[in-house]
PDB file of N, CA and C in Angstrom:
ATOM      1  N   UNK A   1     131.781  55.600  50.120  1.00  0.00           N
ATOM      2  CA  UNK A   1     130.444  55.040  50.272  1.00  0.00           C
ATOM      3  C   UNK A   1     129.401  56.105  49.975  1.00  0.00           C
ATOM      4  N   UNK A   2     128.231  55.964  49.462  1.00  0.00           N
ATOM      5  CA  UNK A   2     127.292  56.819  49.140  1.00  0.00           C
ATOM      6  C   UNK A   2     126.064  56.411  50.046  1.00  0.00           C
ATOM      7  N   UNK A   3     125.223  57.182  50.721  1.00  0.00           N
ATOM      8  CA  UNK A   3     124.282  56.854  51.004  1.00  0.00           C
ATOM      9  C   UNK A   3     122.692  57.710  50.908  1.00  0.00           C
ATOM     10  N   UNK A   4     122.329  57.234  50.553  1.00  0.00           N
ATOM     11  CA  UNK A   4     121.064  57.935  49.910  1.00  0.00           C
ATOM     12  C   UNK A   4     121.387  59.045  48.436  1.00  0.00           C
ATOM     13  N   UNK A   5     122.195  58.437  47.793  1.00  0.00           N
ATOM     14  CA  UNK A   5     122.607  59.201  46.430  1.00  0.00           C
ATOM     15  C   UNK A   5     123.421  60.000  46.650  1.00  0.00           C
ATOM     16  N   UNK A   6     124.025  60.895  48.250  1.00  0.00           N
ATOM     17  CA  UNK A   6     124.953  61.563  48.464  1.00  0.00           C
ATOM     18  C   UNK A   6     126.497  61.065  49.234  1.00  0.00           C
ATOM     19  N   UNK A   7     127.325  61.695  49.170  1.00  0.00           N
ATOM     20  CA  UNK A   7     128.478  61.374  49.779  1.00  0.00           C
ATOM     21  C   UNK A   7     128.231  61.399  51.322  1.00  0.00           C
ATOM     22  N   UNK A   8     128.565  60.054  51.834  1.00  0.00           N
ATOM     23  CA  UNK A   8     128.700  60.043  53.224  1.00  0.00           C
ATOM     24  C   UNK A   8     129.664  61.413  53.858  1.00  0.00           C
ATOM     25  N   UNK A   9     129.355  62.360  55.028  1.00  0.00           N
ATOM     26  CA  UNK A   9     130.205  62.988  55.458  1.00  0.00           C
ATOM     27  C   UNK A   9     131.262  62.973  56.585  1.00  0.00           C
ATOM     28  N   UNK A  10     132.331  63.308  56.209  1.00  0.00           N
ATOM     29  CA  UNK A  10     133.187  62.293  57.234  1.00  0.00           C
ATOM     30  C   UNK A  10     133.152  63.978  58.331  1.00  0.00           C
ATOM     31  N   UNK A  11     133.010  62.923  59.704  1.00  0.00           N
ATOM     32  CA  UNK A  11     133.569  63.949  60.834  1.00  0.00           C
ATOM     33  C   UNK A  11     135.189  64.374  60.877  1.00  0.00           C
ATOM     34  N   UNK A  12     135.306  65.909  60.912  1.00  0.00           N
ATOM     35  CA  UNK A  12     136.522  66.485  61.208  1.00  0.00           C
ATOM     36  C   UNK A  12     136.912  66.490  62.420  1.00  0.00           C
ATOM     37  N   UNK A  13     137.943  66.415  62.873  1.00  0.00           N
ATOM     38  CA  UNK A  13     138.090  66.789  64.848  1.00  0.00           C
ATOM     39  C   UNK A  13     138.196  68.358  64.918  1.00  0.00           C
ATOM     40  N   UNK A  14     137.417  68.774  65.913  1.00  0.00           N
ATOM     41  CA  UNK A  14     137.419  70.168  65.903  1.00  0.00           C
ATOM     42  C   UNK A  14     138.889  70.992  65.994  1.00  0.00           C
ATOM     43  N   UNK A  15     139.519  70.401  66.246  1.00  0.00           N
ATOM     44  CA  UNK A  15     141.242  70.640  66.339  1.00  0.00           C
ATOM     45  C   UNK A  15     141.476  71.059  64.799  1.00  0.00           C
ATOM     46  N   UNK A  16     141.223  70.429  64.264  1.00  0.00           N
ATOM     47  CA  UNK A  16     141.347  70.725  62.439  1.00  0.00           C
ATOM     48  C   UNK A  16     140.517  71.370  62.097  1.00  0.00           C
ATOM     49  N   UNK A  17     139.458  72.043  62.249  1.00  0.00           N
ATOM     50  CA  UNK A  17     138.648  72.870  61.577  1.00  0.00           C
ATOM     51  C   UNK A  17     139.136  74.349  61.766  1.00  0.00           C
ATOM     52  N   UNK A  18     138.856  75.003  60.946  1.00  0.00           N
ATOM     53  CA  UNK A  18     139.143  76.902  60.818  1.00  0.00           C
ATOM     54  C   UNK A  18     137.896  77.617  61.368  1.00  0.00           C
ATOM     55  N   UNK A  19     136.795  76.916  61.375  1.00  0.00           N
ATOM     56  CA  UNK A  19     135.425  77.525  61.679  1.00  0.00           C
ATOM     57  C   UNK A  19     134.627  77.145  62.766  1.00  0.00           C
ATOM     58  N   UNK A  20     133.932  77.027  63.657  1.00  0.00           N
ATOM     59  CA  UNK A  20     133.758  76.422  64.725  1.00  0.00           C
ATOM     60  C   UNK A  20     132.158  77.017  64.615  1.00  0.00           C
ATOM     61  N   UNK A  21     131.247  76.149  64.627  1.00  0.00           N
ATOM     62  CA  UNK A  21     129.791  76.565  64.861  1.00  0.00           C
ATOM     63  C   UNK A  21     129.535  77.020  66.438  1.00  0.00           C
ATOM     64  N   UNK A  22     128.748  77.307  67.245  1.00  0.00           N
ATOM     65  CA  UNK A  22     128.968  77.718  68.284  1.00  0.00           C
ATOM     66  C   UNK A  22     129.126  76.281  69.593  1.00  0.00           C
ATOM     67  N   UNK A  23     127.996  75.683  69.070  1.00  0.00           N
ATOM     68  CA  UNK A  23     128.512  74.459  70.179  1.00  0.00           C
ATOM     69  C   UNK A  23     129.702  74.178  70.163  1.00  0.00           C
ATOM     70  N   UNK A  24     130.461  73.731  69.034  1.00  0.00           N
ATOM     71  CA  UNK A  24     131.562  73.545  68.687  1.00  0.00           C
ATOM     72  C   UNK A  24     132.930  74.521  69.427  1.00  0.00           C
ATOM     73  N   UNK A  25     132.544  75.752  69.401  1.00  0.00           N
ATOM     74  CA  UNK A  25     133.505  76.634  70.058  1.00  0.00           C
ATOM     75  C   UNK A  25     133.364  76.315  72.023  1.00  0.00           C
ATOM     76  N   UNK A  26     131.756  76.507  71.688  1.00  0.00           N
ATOM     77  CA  UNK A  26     131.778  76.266  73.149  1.00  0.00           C
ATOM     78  C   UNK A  26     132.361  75.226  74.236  1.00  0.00           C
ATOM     79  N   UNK A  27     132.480  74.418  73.591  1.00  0.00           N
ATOM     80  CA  UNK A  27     133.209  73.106  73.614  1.00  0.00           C
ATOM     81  C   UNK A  27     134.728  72.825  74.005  1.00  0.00           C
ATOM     82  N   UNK A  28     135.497  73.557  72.851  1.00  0.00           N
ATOM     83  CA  UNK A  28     136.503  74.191  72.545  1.00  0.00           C
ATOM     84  C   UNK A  28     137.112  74.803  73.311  1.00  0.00           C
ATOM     85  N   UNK A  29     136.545  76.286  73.770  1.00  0.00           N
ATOM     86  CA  UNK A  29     137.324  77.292  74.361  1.00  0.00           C
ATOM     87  C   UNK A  29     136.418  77.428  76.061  1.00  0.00           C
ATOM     88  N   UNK A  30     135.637  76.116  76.233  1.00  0.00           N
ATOM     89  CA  UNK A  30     135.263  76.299  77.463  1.00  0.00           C
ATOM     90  C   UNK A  30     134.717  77.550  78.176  1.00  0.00           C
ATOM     91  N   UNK A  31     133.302  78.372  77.173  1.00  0.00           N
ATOM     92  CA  UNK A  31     132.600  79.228  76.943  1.00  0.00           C
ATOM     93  C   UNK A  31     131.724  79.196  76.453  1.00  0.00           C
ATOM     94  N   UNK A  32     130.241  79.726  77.096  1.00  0.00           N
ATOM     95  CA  UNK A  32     129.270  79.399  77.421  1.00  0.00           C
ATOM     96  C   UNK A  32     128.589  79.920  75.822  1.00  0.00           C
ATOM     97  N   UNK A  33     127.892  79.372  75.554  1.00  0.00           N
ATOM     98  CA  UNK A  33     126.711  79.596  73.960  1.00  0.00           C
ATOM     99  C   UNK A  33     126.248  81.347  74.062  1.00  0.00           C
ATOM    100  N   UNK A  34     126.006  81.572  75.461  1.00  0.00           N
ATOM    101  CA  UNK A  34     125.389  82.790  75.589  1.00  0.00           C
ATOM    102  C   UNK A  34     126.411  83.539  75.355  1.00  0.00           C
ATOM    103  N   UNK A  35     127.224  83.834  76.128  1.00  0.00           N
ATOM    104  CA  UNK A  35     128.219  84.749  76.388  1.00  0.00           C
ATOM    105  C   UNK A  35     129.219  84.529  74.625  1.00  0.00           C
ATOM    106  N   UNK A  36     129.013  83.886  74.049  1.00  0.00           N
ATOM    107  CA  UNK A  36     129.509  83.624  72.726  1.00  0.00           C
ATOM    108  C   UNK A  36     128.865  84.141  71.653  1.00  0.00           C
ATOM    109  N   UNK A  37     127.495  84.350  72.108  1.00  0.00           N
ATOM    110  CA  UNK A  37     126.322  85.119  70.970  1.00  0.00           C
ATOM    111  C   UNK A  37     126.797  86.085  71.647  1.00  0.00           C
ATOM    112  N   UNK A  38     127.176  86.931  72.850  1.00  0.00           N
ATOM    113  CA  UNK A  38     127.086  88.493  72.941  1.00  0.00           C
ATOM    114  C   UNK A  38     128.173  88.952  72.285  1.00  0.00           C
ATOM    115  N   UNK A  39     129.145  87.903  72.828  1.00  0.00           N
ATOM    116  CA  UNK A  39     130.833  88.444  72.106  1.00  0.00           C
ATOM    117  C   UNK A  39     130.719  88.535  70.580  1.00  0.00           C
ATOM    118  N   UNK A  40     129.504  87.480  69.357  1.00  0.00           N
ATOM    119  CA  UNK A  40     129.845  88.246  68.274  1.00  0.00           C
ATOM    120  C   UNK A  40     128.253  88.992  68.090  1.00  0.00           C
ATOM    121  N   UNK A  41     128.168  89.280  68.444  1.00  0.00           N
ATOM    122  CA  UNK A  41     126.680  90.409  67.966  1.00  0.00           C
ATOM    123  C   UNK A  41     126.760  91.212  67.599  1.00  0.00           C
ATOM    124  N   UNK A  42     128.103  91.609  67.835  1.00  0.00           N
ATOM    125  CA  UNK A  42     127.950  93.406  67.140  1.00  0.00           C
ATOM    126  C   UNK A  42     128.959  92.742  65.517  1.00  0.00           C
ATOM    127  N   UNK A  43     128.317  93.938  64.536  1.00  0.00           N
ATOM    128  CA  UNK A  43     128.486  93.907  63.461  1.00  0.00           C
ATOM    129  C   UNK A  43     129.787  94.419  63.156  1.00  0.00           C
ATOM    130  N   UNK A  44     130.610  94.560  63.688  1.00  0.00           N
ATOM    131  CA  UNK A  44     132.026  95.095  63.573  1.00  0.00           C
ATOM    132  C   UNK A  44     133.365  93.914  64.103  1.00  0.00           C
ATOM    133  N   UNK A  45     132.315  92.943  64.878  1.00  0.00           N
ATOM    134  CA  UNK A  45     132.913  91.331  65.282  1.00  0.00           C
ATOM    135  C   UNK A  45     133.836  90.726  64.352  1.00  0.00           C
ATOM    136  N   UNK A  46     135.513  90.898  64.675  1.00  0.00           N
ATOM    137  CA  UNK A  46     136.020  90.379  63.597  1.00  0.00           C
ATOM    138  C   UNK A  46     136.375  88.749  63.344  1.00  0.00           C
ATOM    139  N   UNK A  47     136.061  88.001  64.573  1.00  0.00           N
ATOM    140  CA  UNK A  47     136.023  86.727  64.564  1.00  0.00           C
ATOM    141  C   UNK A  47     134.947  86.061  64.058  1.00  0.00           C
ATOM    142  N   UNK A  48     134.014  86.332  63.615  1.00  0.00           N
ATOM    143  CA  UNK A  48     133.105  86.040  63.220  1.00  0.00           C
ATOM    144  C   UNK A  48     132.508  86.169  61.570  1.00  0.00           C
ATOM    145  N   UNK A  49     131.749  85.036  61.218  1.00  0.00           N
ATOM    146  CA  UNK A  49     131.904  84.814  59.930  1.00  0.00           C
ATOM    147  C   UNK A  49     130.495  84.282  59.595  1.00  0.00           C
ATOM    148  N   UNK A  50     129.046  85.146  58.985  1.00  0.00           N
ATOM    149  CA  UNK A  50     128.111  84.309  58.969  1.00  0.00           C
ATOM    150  C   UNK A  50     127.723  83.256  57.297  1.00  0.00           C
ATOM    151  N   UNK A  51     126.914  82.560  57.574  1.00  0.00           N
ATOM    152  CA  UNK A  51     126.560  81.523  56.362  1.00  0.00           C
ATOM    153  C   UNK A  51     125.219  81.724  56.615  1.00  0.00           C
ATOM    154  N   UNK A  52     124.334  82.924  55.819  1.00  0.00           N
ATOM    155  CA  UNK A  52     123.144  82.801  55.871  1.00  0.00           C
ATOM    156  C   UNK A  52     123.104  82.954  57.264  1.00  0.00           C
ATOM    157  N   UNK A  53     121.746  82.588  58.248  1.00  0.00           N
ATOM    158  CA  UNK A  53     121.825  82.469  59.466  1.00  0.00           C
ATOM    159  C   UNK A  53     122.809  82.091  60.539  1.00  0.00           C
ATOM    160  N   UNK A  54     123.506  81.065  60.226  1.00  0.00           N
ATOM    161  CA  UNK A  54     124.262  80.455  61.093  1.00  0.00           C
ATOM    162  C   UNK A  54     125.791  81.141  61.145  1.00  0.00           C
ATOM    163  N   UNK A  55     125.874  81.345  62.330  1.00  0.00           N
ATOM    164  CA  UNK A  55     127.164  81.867  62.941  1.00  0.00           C
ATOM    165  C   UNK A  55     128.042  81.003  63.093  1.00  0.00           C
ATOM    166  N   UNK A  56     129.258  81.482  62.294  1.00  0.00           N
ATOM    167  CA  UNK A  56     130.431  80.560  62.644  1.00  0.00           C
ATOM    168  C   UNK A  56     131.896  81.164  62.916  1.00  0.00           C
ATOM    169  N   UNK A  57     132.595  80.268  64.299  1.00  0.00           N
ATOM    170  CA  UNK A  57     133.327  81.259  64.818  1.00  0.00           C
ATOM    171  C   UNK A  57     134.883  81.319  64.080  1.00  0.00           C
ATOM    172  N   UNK A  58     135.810  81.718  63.606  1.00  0.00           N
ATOM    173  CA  UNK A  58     136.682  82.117  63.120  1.00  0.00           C
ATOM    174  C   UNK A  58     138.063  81.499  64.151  1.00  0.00           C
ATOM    175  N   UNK A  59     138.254  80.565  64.498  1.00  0.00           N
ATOM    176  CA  UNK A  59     139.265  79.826  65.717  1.00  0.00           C
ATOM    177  C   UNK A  59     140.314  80.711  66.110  1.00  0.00           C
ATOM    178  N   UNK A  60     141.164  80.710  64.597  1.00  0.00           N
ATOM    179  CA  UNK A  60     142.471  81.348  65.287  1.00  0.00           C
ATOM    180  C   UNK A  60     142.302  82.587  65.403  1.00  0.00           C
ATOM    181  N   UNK A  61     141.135  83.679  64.978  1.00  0.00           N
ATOM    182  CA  UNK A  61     141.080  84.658  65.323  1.00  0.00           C
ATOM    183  C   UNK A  61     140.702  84.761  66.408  1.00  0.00           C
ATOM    184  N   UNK A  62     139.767  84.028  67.052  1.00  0.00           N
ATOM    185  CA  UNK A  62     139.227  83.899  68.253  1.00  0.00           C
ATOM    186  C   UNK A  62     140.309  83.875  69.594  1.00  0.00           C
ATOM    187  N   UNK A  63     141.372  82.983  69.125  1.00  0.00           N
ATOM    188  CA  UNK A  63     142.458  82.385  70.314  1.00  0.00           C
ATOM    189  C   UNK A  63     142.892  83.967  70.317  1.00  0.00           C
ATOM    190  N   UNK A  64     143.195  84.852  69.341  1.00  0.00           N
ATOM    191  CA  UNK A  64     144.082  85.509  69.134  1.00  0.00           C
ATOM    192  C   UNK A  64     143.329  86.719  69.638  1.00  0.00           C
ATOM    193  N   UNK A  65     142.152  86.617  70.133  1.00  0.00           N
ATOM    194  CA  UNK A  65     140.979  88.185  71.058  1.00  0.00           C
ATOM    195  C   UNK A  65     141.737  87.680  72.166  1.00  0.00           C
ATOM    196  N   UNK A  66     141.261  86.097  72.534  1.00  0.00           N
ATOM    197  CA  UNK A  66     140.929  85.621  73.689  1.00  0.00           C
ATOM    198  C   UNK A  66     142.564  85.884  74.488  1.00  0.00           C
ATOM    199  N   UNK A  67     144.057  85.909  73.722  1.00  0.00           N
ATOM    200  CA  UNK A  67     144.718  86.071  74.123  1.00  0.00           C
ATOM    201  C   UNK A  67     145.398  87.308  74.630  1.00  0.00           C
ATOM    202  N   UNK A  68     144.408  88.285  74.102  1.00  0.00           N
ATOM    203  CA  UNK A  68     144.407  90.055  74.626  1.00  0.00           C
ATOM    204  C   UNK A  68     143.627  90.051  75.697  1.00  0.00           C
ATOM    205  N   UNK A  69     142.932  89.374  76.341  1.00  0.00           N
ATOM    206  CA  UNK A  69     141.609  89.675  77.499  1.00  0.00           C
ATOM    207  C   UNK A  69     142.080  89.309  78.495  1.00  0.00           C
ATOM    208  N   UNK A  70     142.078  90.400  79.385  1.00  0.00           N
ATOM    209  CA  UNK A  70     141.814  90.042  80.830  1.00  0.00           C
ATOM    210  C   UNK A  70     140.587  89.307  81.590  1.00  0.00           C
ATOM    211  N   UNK A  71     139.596  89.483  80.583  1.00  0.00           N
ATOM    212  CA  UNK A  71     138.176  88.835  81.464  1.00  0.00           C
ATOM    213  C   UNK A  71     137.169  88.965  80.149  1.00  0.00           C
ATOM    214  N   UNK A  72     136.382  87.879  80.067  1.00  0.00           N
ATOM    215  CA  UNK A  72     134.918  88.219  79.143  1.00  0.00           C
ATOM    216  C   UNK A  72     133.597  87.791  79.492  1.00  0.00           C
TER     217      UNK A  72
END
């Protein structure tokens, strides 16, 4: 279906995606927006992946911090 001259976009389930915008993670890994901007802020953040402004989180790299941590 086309609508307005472009391709309708179909929703992914976040289960299937590789990239997770931050609501999306937050959602996800049951972690707060804030505490998700501090964890990638620094420029050496390897879960993290930007598009222009927008931060997007890297999943399985993410599971794979989150599964070294004692606490964040």
């Amino acid at each position: 279906m086309v609508k307005g001259g472009s391709p309708m976009k179909k929703d992914v389930p976040i289960s299937d995606k590789a990239l997770l915008t931050l609501d999306e993670a937050s959602s996800y890994f049951n972690i707060g927006i804030n505490k998700l901007r501090e964890l990638t802020n620094s420029e050496d953040c390897k879960f993290v992946i930007w598009c222009g402004n927008k931060r997007l989180i890297k999943k399985n790299m993410f599971c794979e911090y989150l599964e070294k941590q004692y606490s964040i």
